[in-house]
C-alpha atoms as a PDB file:
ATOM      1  CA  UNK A   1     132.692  41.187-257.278  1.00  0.00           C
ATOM      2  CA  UNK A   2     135.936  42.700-256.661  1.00  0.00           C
ATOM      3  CA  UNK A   3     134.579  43.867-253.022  1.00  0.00           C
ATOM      4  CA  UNK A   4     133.255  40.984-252.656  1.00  0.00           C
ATOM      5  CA  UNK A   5     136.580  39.213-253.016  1.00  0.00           C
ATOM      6  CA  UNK A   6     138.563  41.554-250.811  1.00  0.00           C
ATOM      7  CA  UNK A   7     136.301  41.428-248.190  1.00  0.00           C
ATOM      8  CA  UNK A   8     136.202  37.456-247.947  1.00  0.00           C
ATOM      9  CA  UNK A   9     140.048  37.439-248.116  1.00  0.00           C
ATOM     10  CA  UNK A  10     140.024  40.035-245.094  1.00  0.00           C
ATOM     11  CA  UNK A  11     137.701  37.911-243.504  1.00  0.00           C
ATOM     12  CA  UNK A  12     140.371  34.822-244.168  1.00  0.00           C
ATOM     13  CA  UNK A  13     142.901  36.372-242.641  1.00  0.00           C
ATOM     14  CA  UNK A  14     141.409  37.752-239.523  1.00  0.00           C
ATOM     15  CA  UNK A  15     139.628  33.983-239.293  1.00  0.00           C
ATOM     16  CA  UNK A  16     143.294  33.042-238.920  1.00  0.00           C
ATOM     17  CA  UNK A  17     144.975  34.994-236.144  1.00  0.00           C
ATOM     18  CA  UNK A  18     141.684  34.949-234.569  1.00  0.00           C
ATOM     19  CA  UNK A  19     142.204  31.280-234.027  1.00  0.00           C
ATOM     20  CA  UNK A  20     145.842  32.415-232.837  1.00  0.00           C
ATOM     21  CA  UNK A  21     143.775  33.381-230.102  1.00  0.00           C
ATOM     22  CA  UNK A  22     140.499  31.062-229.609  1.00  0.00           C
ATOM     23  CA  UNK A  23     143.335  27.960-229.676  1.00  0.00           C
ATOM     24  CA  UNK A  24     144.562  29.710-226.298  1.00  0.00           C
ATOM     25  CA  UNK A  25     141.417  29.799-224.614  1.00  0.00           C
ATOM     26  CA  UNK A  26     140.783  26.378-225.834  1.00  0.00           C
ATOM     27  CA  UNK A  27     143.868  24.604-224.939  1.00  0.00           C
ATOM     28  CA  UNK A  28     143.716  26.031-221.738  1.00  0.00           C
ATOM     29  CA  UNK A  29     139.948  25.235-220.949  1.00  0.00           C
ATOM     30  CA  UNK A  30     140.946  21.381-222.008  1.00  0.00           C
ATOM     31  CA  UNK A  31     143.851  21.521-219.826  1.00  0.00           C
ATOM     32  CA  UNK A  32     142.783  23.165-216.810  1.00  0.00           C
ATOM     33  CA  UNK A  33     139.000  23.850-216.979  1.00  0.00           C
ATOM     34  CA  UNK A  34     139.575  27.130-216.841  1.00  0.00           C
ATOM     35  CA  UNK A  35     138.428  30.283-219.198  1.00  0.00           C
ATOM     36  CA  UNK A  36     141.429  32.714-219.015  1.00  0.00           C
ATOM     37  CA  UNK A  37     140.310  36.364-218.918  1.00  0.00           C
ATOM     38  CA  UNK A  38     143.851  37.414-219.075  1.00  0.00           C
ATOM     39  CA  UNK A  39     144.201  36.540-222.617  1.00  0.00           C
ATOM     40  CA  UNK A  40     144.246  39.809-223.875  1.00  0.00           C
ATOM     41  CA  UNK A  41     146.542  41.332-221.498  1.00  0.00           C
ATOM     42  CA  UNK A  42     149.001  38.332-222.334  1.00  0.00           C
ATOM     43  CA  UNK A  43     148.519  39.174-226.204  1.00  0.00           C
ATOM     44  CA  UNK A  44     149.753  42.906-225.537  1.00  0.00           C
ATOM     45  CA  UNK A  45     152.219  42.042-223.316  1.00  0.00           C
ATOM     46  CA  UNK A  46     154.051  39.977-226.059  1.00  0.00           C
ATOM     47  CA  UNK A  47     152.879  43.068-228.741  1.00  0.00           C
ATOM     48  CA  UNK A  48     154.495  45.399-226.164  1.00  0.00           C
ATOM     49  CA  UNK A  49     157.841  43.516-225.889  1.00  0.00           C
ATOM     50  CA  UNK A  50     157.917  43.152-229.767  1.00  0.00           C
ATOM     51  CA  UNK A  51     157.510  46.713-230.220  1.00  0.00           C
ATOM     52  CA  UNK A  52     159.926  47.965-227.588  1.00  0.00           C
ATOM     53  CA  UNK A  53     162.520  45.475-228.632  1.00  0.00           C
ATOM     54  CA  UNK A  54     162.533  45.502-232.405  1.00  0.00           C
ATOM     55  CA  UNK A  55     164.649  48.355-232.814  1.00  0.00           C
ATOM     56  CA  UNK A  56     168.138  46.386-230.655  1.00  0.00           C
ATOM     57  CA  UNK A  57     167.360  42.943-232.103  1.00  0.00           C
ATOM     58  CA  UNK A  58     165.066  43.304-235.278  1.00  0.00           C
ATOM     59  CA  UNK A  59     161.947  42.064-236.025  1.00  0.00           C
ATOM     60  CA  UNK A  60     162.343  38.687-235.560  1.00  0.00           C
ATOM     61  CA  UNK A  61     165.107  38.816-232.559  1.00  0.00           C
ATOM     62  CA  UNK A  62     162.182  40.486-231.049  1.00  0.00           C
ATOM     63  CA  UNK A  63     159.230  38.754-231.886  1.00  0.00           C
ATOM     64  CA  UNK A  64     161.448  35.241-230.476  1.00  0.00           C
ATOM     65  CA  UNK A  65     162.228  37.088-227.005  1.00  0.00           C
ATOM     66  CA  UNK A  66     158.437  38.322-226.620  1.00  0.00           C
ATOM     67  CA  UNK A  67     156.994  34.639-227.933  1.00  0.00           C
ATOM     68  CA  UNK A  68     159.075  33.319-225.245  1.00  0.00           C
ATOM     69  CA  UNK A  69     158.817  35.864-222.453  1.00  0.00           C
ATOM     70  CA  UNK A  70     154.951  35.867-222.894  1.00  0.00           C
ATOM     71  CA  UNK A  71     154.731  32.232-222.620  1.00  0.00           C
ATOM     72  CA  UNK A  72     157.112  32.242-219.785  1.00  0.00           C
ATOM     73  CA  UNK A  73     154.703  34.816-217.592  1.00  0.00           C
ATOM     74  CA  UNK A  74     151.226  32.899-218.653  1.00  0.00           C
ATOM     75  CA  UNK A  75     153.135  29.726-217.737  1.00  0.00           C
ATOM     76  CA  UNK A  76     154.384  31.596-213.945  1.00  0.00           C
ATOM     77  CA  UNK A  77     150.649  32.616-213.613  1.00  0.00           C
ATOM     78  CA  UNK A  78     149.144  28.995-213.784  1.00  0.00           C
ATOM     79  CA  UNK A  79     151.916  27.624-211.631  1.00  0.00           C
ATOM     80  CA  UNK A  80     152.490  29.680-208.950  1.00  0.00           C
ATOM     81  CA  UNK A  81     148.724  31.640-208.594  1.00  0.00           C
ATOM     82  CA  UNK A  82     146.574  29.319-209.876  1.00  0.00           C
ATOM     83  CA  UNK A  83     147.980  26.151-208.955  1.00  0.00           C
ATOM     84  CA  UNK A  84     148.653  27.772-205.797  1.00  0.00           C
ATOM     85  CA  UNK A  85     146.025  26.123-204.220  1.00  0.00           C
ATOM     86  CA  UNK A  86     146.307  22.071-205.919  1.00  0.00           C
ATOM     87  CA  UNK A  87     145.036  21.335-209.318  1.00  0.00           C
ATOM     88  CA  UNK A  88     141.493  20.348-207.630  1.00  0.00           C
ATOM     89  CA  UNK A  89     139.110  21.316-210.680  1.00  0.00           C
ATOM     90  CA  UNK A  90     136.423  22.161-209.071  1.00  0.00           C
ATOM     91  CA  UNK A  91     138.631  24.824-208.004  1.00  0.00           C
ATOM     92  CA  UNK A  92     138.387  26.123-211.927  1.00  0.00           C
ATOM     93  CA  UNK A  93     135.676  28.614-211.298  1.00  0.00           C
ATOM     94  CA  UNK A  94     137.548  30.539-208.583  1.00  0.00           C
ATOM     95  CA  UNK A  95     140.794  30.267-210.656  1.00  0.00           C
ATOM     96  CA  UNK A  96     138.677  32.170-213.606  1.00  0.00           C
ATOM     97  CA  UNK A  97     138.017  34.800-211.056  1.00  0.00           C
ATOM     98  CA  UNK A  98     141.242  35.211-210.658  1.00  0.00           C
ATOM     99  CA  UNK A  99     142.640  35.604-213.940  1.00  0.00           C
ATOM    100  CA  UNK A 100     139.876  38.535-214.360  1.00  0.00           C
ATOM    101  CA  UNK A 101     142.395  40.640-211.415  1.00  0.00           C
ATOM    102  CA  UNK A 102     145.121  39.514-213.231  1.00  0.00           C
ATOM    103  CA  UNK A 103     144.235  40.870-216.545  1.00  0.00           C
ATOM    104  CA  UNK A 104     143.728  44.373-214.854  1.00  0.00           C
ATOM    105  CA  UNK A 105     146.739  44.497-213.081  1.00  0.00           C
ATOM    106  CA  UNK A 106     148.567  43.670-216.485  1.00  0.00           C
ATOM    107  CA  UNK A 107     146.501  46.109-218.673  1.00  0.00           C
ATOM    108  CA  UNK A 108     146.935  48.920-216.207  1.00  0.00           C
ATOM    109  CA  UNK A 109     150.658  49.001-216.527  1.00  0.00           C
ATOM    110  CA  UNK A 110     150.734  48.567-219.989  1.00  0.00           C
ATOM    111  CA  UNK A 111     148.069  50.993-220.713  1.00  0.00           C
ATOM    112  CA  UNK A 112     150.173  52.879-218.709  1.00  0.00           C
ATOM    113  CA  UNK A 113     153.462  52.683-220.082  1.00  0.00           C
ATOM    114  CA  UNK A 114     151.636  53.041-223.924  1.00  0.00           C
ATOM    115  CA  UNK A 115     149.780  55.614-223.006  1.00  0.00           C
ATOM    116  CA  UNK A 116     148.595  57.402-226.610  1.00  0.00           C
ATOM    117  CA  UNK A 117     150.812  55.975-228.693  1.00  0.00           C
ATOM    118  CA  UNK A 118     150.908  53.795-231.826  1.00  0.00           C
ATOM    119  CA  UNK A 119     153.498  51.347-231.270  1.00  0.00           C
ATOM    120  CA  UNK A 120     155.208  49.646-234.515  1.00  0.00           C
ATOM    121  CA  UNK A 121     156.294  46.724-234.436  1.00  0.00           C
ATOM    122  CA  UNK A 122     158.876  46.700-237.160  1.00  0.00           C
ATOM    123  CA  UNK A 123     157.417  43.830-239.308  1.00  0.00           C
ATOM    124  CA  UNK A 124     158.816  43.522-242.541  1.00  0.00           C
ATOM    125  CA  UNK A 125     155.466  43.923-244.535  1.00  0.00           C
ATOM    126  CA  UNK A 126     154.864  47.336-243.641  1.00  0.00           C
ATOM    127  CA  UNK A 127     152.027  48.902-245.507  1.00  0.00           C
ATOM    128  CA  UNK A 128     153.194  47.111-248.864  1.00  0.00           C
ATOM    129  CA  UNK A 129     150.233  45.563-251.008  1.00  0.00           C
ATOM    130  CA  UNK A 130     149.787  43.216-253.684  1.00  0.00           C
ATOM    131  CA  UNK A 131     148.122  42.825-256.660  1.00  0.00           C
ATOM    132  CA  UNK A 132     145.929  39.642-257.293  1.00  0.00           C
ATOM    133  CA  UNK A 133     144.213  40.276-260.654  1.00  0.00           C
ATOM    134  CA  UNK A 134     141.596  42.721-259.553  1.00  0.00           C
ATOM    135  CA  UNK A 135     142.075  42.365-256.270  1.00  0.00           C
ATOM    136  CA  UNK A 136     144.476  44.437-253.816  1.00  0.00           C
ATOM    137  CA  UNK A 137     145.691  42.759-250.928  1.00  0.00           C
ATOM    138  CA  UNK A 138     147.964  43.869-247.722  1.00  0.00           C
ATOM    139  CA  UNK A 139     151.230  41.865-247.674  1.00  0.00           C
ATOM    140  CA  UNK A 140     150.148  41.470-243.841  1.00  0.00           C
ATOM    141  CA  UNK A 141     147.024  39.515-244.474  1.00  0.00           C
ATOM    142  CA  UNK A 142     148.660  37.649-246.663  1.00  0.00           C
ATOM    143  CA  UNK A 143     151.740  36.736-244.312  1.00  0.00           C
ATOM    144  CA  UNK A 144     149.267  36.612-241.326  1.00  0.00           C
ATOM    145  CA  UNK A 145     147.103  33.809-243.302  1.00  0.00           C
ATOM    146  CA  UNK A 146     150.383  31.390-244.205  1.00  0.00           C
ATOM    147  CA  UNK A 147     152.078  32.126-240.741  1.00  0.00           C
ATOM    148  CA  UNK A 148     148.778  31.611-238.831  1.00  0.00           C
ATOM    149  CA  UNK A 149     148.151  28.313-241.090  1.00  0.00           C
ATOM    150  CA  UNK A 150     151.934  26.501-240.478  1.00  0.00           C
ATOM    151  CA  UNK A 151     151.323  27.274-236.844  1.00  0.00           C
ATOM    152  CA  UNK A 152     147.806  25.672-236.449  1.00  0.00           C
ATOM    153  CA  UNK A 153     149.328  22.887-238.554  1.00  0.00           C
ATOM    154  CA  UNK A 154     151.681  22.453-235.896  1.00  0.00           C
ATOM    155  CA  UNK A 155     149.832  22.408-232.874  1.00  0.00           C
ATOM    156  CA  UNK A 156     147.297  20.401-234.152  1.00  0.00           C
ATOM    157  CA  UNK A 157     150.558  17.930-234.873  1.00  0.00           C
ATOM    158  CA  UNK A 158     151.420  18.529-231.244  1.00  0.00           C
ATOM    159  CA  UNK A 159     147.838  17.621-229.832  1.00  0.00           C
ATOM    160  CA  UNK A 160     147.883  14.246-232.497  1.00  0.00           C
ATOM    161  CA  UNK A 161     151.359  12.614-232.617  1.00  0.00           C
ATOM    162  CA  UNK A 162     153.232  13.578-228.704  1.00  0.00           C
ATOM    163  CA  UNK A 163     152.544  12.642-226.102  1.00  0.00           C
ATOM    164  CA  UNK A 164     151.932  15.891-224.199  1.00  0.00           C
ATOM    165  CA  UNK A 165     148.749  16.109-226.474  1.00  0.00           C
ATOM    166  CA  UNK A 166     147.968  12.693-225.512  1.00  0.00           C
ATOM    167  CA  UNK A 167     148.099  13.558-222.309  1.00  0.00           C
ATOM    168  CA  UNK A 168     146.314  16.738-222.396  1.00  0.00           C
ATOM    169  CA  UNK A 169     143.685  15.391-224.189  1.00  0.00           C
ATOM    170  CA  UNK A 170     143.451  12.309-221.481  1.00  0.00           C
ATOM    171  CA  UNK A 171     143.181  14.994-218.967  1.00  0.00           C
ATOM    172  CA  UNK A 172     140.542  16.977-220.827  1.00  0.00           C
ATOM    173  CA  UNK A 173     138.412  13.718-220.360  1.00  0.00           C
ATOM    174  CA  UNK A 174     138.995  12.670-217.247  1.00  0.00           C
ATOM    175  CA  UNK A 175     141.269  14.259-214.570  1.00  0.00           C
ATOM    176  CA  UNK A 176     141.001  11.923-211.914  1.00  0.00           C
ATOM    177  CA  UNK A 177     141.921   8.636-214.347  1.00  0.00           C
ATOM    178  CA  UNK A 178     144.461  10.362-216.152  1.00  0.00           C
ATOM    179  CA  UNK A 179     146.230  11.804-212.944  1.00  0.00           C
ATOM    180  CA  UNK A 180     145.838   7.512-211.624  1.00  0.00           C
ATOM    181  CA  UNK A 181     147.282   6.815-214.787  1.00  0.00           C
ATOM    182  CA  UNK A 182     150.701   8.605-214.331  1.00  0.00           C
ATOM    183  CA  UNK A 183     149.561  12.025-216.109  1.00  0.00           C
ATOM    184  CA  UNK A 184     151.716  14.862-214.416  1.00  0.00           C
ATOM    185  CA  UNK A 185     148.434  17.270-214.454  1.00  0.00           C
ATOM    186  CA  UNK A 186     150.961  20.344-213.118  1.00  0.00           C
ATOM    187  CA  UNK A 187     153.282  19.764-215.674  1.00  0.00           C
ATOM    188  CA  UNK A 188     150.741  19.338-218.459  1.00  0.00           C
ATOM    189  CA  UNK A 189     148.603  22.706-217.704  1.00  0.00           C
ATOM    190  CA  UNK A 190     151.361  24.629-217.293  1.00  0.00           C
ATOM    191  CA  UNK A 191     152.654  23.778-220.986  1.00  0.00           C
ATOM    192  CA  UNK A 192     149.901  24.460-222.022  1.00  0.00           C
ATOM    193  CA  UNK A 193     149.720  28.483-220.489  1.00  0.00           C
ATOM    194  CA  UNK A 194     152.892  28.591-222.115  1.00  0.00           C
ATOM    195  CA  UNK A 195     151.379  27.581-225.275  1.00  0.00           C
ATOM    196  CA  UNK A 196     148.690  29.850-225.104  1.00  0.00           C
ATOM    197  CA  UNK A 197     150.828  32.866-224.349  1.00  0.00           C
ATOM    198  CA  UNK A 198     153.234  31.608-227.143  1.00  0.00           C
ATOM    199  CA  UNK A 199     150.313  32.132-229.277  1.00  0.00           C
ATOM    200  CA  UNK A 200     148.764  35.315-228.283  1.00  0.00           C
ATOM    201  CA  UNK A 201     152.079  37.149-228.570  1.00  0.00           C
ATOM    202  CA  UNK A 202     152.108  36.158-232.026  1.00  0.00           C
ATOM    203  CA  UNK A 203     148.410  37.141-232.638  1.00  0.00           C
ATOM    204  CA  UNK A 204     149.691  40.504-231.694  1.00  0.00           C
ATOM    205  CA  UNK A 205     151.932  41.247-234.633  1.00  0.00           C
ATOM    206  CA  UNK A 206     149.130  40.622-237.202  1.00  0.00           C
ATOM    207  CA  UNK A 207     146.169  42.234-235.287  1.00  0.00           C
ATOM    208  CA  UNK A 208     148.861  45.764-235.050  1.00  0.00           C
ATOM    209  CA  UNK A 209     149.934  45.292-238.334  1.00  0.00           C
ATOM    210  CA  UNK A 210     148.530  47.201-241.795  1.00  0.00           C
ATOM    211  CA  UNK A 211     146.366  48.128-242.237  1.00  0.00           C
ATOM    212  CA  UNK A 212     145.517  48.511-238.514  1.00  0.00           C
ATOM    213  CA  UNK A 213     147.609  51.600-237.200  1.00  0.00           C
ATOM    214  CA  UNK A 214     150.001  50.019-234.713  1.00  0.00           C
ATOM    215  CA  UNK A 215     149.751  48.722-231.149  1.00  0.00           C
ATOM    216  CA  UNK A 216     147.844  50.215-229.307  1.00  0.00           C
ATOM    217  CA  UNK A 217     147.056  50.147-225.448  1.00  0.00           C
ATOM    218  CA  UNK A 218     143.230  48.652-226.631  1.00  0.00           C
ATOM    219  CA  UNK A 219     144.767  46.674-229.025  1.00  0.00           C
ATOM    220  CA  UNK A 220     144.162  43.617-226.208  1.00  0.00           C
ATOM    221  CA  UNK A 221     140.828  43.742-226.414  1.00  0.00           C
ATOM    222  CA  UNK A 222     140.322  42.335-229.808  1.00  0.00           C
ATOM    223  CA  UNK A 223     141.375  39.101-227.941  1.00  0.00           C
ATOM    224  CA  UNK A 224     137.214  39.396-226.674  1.00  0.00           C
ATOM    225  CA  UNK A 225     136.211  38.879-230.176  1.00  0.00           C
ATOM    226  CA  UNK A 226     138.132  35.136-231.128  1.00  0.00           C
ATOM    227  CA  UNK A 227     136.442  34.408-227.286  1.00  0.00           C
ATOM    228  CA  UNK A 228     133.049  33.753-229.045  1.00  0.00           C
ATOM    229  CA  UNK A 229     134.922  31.779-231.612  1.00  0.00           C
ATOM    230  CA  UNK A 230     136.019  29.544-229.139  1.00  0.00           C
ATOM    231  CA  UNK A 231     132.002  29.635-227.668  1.00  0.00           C
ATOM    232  CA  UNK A 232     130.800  29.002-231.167  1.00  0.00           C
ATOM    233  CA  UNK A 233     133.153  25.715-231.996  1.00  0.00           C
ATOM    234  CA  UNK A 234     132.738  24.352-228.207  1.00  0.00           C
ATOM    235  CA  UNK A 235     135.384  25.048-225.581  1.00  0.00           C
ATOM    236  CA  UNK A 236     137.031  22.039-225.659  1.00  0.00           C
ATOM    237  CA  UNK A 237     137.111  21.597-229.440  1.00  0.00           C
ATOM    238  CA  UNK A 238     140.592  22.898-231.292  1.00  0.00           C
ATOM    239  CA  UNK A 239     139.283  22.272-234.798  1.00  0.00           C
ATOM    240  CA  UNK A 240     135.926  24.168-233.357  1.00  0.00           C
ATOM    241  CA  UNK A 241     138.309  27.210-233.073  1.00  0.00           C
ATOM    242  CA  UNK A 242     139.394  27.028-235.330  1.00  0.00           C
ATOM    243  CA  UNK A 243     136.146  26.892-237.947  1.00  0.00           C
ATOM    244  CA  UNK A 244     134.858  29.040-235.272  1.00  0.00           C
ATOM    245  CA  UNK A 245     137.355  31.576-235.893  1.00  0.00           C
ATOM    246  CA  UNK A 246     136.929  31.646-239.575  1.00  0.00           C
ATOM    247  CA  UNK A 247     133.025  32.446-239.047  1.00  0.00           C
ATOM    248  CA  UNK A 248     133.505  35.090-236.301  1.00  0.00           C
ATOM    249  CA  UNK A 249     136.599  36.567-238.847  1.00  0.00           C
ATOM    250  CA  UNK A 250     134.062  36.422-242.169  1.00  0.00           C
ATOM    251  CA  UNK A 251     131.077  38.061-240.556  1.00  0.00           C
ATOM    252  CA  UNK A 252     133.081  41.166-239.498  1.00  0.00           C
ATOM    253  CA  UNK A 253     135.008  41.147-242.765  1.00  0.00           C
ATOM    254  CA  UNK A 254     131.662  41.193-244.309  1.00  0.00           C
ATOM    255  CA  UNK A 255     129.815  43.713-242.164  1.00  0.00           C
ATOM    256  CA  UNK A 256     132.601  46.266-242.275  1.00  0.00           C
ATOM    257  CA  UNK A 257     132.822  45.816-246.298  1.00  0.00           C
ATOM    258  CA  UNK A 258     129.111  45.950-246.317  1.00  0.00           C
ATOM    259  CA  UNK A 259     128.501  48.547-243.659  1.00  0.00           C
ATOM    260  CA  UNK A 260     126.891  51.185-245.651  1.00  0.00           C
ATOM    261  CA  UNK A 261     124.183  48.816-246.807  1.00  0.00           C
ATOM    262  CA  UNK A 262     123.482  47.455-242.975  1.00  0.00           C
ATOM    263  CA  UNK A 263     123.414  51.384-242.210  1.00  0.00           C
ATOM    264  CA  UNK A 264     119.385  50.311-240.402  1.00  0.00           C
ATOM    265  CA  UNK A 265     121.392  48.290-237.808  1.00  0.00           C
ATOM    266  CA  UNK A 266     123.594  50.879-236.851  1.00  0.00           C
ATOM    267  CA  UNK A 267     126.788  52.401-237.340  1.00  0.00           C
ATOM    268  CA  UNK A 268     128.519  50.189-234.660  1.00  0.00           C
ATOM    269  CA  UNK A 269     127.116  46.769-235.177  1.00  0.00           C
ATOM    270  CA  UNK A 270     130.819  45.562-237.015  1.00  0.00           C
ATOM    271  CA  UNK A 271     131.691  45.578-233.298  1.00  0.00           C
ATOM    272  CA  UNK A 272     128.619  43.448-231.865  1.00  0.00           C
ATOM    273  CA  UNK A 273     128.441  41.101-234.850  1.00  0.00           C
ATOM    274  CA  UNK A 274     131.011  38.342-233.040  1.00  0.00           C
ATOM    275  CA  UNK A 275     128.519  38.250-230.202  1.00  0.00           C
ATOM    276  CA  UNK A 276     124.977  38.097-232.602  1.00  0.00           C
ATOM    277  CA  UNK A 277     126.715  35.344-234.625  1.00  0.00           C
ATOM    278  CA  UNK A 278     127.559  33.670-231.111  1.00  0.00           C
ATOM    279  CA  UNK A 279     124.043  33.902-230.023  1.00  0.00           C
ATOM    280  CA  UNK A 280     122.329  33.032-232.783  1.00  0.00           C
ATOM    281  CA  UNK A 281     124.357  29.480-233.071  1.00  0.00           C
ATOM    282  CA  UNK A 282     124.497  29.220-229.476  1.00  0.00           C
ATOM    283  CA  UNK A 283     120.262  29.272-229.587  1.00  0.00           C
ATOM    284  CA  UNK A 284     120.482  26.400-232.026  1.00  0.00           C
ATOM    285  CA  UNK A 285     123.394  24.566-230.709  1.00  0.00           C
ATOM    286  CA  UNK A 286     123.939  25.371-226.951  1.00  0.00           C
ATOM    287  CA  UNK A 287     127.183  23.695-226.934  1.00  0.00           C
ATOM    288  CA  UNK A 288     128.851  24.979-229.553  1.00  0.00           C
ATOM    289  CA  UNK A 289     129.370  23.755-233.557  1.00  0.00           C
ATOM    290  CA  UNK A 290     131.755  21.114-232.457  1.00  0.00           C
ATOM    291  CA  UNK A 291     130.357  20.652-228.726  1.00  0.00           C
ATOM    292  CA  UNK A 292     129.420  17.110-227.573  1.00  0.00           C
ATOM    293  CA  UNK A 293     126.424  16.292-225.217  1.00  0.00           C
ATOM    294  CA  UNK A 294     127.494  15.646-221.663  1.00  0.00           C
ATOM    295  CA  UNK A 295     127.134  12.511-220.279  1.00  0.00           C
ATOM    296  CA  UNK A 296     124.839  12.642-216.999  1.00  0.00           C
ATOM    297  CA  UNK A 297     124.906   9.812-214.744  1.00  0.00           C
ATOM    298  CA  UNK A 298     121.845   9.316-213.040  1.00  0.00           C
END
């Protein structure tokens, strides 16, 4: 029981900064129709600044000034490469292609400038732990569940009550009525890039954090596995991230707690259980757990 209740409070926490993430791909695929490949370079870009800053401005001087910086360069990218070319969105599937360059050019110099190393970040949990009855918990998981929770909270306030999420979500249902109707389409996507890459660089301190080892220069690519959360609640769903998330975050929580029993399906399989669990729904409901049926006019 005890394992049992560890793992599922792992699995809580990653659930939560995985929807850190899948909220990024999903606010911008509602605002621009476009799946950003780049998210995981943007995530260790703002991991890189933390950890490279920390030491002159502390943790949270440094954790501000990468929030911001990341959001600033995902917010440049829509609006000066992207948009280069109008807001047209049939354009969307070239603009895709596009962010798949720009995510190697970013992870190239970063991988570059990491090299080997384990970066630290400087958070204040360190590898402290807590004791909840039975149960031992890392301080991390437990600030990464709260913090990831009042953030969600507040963009979800941001998409209900102003009236950039009203207008976002006007232009996730129809661009061309929304843009007749007075909707500044440039303005609104590139908000929400900044959004996005406001949220990724926060994603970073939890995913380096305790008991993970530090930043590292792969430490981007666990932004791939909150991408079939955002498949598995629909791609233009926030609260399908969101439950999304917390699936994709239980079932590896579960298989790595579990893993000597699932020994048949091989050693590796904590690292292709995202994708199984993203198949399996995806077989049963091919547009997601929060998806809607398309409307076809014939």
């Amino acid at each position: 029981m005890t394992t049992l209740l560890s793992t599922l409070f792992d699995g809580l926490a990653l659930g939560a900064v995985y929807a850190l993430v899948a909220l990024g791909f999903v606010i911008i695929f509602k605002a621009s129709g476009v799946m950003n490949f780049a998210h995981g370079s943007l995530l260790l870009l703002g991991g890189y600044l933390t950890a490279v800053l920390h030491d002159d401005l502390g943790f949270a001087g440094a954790l501000a000034v990468s929030v911001l910086v990341t959001a600033a360069v995902a917010g440049a990218l829509d609006r000066f490469l992207l948009q280069a070319g109008g807001t047209d969105p049939h354009g969307a599937h070239v603009q895709t292609i596009v962010t798949i360059g720009v995510d190697i050019l970013i992870l190239t110099d970063l991988s570059r400038r990491i090299g080997g190393d384990l970066l630290s970040l400087g958070d204040p949990w360190g590898d402290s732990v807590s004791e909840w009855g039975p149960v031992t918990v890392a301080d991390s998981r437990i600030g990464a569940i709260v913090v990831s929770g009042v953030v969600i909270a507040g963009v979800f306030a941001l998409f209900r009550y102003t009236s950039w999420g009203l207008s976002l979500r006007a232009a996730a249902e129809d661009v061309e009525a929304a843009s007749l109707m007075g909707v500044r389409l440039v303005r609104i996507r590139m908000l929400a890039w900044c959004l996005a890459g406001a949220l990724a660089a926060l994603a970073a301190v939890f995913l380096a954090a305790f008991p993970a080892p530090g930043l590292e220069r792969t430490t981007g690519q666990i932004a791939l596995k909150a991408f079939p959360a955002a498949i598995l609640g629909g791609m233009a769903s926030p609260p399908g991230a969101l439950a999304g998330s917390l699936l994709i975050g239980m079932t590896e929580a579960l298989v790595a707690g579990y893993q000597s029993d699932l020994h048949v399906l091989g050693e590796g399989f904590g690292d292709v259980a995202p994708y199984a669990v993203m198949v399996l729904v995806l077989l049963v409901r091919p547009t997601g757990l929060f998806g809607g049926k398309a409307a076809v006019r014939v």
